[in-house]
PDB file of N, CA and C in Angstrom:
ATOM      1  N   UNK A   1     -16.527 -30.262  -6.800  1.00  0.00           N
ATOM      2  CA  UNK A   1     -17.547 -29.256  -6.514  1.00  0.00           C
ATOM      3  C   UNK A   1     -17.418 -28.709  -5.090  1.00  0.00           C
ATOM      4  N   UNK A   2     -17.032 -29.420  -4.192  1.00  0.00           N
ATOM      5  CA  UNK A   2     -17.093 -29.096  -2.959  1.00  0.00           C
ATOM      6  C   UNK A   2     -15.802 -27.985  -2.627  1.00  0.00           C
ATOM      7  N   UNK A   3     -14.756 -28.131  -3.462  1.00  0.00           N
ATOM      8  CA  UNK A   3     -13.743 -27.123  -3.110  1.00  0.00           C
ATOM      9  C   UNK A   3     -13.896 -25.807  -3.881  1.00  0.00           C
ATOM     10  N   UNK A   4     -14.704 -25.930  -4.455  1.00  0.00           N
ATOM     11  CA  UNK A   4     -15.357 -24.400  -5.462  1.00  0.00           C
ATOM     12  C   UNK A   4     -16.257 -24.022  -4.745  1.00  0.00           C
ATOM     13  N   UNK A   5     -17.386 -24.770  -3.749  1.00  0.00           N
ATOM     14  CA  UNK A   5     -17.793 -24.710  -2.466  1.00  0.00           C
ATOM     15  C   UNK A   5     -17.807 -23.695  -1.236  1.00  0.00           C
ATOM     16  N   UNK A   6     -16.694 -24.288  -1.259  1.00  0.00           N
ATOM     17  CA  UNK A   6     -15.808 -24.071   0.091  1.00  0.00           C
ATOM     18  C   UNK A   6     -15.011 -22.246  -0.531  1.00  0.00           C
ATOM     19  N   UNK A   7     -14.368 -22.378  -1.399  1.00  0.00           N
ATOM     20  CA  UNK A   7     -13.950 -21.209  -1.757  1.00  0.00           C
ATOM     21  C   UNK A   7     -14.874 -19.955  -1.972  1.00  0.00           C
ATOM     22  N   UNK A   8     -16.038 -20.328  -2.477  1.00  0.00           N
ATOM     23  CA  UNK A   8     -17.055 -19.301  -2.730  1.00  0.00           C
ATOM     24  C   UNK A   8     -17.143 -18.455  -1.331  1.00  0.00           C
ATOM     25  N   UNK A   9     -17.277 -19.630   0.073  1.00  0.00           N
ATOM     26  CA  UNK A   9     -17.692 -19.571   1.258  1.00  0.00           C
ATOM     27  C   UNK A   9     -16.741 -18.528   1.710  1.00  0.00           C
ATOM     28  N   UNK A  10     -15.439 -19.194   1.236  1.00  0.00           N
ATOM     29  CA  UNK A  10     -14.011 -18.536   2.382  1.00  0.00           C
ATOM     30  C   UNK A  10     -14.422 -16.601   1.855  1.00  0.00           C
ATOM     31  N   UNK A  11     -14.115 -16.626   0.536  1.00  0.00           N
ATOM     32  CA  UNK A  11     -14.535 -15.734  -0.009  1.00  0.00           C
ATOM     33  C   UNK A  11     -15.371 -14.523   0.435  1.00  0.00           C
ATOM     34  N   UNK A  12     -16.233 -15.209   0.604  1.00  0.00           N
ATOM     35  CA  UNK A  12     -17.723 -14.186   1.187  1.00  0.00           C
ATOM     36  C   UNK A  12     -17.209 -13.620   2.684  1.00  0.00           C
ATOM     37  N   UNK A  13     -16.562 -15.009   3.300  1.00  0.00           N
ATOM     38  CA  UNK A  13     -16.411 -14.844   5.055  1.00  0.00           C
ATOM     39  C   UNK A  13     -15.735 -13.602   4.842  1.00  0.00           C
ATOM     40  N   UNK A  14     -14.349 -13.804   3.938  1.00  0.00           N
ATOM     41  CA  UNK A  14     -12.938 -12.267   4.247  1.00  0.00           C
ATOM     42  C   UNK A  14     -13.931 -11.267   3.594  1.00  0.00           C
ATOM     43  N   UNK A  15     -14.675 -11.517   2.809  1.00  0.00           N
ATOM     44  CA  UNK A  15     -15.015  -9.473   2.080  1.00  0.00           C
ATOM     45  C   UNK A  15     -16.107  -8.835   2.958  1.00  0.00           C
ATOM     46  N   UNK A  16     -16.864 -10.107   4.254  1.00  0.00           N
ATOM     47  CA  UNK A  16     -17.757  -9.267   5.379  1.00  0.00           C
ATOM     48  C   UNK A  16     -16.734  -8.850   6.219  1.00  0.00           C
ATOM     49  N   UNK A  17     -15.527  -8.978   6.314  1.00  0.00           N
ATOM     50  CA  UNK A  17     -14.924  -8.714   7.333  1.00  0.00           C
ATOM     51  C   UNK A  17     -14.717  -7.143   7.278  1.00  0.00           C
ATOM     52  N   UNK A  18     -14.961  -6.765   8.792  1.00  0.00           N
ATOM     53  CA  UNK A  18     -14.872  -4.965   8.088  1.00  0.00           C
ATOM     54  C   UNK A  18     -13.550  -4.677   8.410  1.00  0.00           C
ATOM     55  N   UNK A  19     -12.704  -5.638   8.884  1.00  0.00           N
ATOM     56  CA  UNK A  19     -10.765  -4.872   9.042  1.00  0.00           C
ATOM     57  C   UNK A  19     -10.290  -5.443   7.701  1.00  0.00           C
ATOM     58  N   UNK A  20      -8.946  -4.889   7.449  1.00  0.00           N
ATOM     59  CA  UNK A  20      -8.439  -4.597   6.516  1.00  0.00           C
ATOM     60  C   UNK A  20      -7.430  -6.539   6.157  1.00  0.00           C
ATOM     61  N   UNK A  21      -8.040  -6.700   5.045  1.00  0.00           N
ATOM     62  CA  UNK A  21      -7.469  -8.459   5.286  1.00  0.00           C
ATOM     63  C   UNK A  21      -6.795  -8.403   3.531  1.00  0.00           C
ATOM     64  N   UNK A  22      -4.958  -8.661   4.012  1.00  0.00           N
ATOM     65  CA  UNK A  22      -4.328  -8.492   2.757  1.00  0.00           C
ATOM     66  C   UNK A  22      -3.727  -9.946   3.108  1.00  0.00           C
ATOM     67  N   UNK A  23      -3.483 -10.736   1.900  1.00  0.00           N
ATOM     68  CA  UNK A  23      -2.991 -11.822   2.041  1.00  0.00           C
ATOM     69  C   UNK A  23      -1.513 -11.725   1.152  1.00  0.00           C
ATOM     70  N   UNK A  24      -0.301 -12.248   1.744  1.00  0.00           N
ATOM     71  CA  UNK A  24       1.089 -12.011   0.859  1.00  0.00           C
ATOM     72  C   UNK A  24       1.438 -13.207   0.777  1.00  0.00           C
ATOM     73  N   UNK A  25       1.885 -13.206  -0.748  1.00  0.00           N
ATOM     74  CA  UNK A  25       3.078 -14.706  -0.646  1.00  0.00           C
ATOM     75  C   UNK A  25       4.124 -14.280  -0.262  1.00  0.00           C
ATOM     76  N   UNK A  26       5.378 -16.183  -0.224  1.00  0.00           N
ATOM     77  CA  UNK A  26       6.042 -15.899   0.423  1.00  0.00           C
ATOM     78  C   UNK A  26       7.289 -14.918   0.171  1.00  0.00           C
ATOM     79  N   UNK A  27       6.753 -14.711  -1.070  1.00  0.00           N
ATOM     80  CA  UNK A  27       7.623 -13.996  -1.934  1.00  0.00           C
ATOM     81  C   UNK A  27       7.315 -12.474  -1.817  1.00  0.00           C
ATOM     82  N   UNK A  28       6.076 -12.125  -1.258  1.00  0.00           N
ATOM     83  CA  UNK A  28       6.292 -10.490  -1.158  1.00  0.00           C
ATOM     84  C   UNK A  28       5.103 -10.225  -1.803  1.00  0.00           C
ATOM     85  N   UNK A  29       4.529 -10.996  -2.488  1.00  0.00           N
ATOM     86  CA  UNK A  29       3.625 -10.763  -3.319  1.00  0.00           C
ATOM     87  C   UNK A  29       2.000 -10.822  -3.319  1.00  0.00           C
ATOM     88  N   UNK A  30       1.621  -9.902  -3.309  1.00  0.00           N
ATOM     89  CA  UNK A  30      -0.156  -9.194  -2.837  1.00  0.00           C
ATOM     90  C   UNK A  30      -0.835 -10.199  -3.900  1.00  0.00           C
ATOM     91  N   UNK A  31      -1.352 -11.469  -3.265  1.00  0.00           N
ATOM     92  CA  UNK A  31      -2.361 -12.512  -3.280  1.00  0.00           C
ATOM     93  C   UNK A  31      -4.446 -12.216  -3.951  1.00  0.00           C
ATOM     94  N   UNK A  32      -4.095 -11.521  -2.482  1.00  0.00           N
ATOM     95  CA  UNK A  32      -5.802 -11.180  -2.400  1.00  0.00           C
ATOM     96  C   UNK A  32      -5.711 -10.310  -1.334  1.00  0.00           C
ATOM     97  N   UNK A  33      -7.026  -9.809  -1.859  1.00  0.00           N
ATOM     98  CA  UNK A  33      -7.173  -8.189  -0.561  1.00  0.00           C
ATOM     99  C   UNK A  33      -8.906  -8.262  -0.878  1.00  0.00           C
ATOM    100  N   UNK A  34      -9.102  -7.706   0.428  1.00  0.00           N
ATOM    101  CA  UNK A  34     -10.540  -8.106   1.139  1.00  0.00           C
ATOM    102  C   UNK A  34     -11.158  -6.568   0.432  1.00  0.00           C
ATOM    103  N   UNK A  35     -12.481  -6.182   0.392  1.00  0.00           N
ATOM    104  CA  UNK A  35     -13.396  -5.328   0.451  1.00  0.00           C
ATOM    105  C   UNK A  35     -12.970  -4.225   0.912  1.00  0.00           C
ATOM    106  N   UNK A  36     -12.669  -4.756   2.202  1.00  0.00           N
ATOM    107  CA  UNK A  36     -11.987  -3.423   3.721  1.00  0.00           C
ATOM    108  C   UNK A  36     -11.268  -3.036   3.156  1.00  0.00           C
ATOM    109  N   UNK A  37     -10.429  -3.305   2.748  1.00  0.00           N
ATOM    110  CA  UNK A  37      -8.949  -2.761   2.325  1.00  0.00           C
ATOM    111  C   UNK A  37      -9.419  -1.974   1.034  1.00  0.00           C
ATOM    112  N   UNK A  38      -9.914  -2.058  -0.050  1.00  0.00           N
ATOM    113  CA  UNK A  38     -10.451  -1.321  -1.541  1.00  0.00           C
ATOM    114  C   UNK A  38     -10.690  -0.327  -0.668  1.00  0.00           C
ATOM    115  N   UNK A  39     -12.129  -0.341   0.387  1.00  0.00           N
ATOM    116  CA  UNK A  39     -12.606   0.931   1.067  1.00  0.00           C
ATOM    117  C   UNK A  39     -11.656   1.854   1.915  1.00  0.00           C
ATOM    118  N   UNK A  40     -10.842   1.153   3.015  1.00  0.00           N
ATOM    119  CA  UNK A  40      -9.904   1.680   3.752  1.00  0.00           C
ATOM    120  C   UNK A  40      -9.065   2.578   2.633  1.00  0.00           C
ATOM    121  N   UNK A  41      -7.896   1.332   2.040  1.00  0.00           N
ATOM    122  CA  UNK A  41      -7.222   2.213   1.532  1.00  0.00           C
ATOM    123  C   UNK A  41      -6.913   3.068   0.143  1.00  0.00           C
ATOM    124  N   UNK A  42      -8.453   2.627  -0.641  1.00  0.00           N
ATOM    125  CA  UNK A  42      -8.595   3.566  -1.720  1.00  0.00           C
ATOM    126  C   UNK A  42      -8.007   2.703  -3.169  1.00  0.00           C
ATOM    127  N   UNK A  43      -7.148   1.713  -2.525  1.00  0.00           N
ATOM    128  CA  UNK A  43      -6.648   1.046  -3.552  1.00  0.00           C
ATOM    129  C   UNK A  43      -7.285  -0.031  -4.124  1.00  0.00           C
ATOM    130  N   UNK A  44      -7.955  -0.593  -5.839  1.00  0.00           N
ATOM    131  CA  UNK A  44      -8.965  -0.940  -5.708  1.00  0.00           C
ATOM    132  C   UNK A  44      -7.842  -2.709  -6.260  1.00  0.00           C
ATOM    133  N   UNK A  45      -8.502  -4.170  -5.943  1.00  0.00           N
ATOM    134  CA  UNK A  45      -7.834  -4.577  -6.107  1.00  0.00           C
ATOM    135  C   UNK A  45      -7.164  -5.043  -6.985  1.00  0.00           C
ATOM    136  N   UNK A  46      -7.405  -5.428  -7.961  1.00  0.00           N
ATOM    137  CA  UNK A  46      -7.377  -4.815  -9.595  1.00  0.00           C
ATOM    138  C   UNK A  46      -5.595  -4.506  -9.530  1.00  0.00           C
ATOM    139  N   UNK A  47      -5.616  -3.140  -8.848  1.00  0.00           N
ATOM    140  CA  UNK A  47      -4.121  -2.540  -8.894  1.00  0.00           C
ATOM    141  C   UNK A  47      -3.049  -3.304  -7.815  1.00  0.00           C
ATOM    142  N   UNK A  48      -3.626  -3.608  -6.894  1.00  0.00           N
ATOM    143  CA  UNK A  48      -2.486  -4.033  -6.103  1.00  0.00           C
ATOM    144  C   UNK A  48      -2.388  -5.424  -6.301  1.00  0.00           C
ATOM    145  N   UNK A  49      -3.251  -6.494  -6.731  1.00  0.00           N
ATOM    146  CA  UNK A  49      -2.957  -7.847  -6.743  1.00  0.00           C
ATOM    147  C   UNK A  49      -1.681  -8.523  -7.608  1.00  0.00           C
ATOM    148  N   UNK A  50      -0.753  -8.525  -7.393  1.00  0.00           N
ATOM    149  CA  UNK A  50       0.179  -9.310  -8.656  1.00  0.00           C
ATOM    150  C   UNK A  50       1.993  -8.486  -7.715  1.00  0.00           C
ATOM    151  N   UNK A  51       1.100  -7.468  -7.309  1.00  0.00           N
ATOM    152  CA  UNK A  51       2.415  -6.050  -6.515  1.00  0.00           C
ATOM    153  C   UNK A  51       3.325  -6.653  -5.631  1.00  0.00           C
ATOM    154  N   UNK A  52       4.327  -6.166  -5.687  1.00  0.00           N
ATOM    155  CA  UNK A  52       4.769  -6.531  -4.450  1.00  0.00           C
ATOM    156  C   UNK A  52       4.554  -5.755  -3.159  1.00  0.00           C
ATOM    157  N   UNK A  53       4.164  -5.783  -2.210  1.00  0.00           N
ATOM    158  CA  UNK A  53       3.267  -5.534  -0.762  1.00  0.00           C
ATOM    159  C   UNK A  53       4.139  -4.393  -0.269  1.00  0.00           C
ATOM    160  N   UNK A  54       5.550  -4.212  -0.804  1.00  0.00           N
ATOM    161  CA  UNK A  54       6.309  -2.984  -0.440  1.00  0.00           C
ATOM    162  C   UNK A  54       5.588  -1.922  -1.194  1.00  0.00           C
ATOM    163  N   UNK A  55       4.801  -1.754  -2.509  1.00  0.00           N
ATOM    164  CA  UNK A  55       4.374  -0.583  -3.306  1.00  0.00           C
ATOM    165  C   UNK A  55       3.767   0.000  -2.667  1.00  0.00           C
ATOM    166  N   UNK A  56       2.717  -0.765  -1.058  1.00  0.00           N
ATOM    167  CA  UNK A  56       2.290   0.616  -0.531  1.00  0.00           C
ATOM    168  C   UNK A  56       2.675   1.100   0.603  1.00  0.00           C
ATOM    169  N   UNK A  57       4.305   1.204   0.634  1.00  0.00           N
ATOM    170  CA  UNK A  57       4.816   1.964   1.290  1.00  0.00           C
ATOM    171  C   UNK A  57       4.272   2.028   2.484  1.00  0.00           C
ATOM    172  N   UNK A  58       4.410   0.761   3.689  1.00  0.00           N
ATOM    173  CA  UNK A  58       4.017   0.607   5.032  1.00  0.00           C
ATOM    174  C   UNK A  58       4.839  -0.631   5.461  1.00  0.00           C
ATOM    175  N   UNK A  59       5.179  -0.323   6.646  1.00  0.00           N
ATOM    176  CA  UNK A  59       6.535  -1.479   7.457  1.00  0.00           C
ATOM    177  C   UNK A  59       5.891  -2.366   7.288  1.00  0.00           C
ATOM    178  N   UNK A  60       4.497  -2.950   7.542  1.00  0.00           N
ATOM    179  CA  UNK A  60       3.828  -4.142   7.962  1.00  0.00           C
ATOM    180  C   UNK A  60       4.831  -5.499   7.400  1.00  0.00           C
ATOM    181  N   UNK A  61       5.025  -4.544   5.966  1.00  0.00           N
ATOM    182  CA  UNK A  61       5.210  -5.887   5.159  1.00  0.00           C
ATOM    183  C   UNK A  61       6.992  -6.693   5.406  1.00  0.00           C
ATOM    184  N   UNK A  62       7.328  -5.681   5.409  1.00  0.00           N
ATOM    185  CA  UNK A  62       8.921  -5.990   6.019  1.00  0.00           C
ATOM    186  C   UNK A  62       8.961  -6.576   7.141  1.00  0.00           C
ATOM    187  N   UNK A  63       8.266  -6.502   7.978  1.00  0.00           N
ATOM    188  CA  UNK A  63       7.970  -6.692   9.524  1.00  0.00           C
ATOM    189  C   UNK A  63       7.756  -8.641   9.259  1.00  0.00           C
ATOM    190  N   UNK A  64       6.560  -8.488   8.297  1.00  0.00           N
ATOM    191  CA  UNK A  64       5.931  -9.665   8.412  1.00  0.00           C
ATOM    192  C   UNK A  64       6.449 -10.755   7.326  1.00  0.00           C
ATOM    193  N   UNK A  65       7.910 -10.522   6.395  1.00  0.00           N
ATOM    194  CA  UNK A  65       7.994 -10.943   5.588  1.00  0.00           C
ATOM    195  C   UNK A  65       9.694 -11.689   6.073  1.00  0.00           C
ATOM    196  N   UNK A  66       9.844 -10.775   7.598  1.00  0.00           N
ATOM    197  CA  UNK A  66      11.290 -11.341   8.457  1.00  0.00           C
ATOM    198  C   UNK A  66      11.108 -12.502   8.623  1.00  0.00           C
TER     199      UNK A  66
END
């Protein structure tokens, strides 16, 4: 119970966050994406979760995947 807990918590903390919070595996692959990010970038998460983090076409991910 306590780690369903704890997750509910983590949860809530990233979707108040008002910057843009994308999480990648190590594989390239779009995890979870925060609130900010649906609003920022229009993309709702639904579509990008499963993606690989190159589909939206921004260095970040190359950068951060060296």
């Amino acid at each position: 119970m306590f780690e369903q807990e704890l997750n509910k918590y983590w949860k809530t903390v990233v979707n108040t966050i008002r910057d843009v919070v994308m999480i990648v595996g190590t594989d390239g692959t779009i995890v979870f994406v925060n609130k900010a990010f649906e609003a920022i970038t229009g993309y709702p998460a639904e579509e990008v979760i499963g993606k690989p983090c190159t589909a939206l076409h921004c260095d970040i991910c190359e950068i951060a995947l060296d």
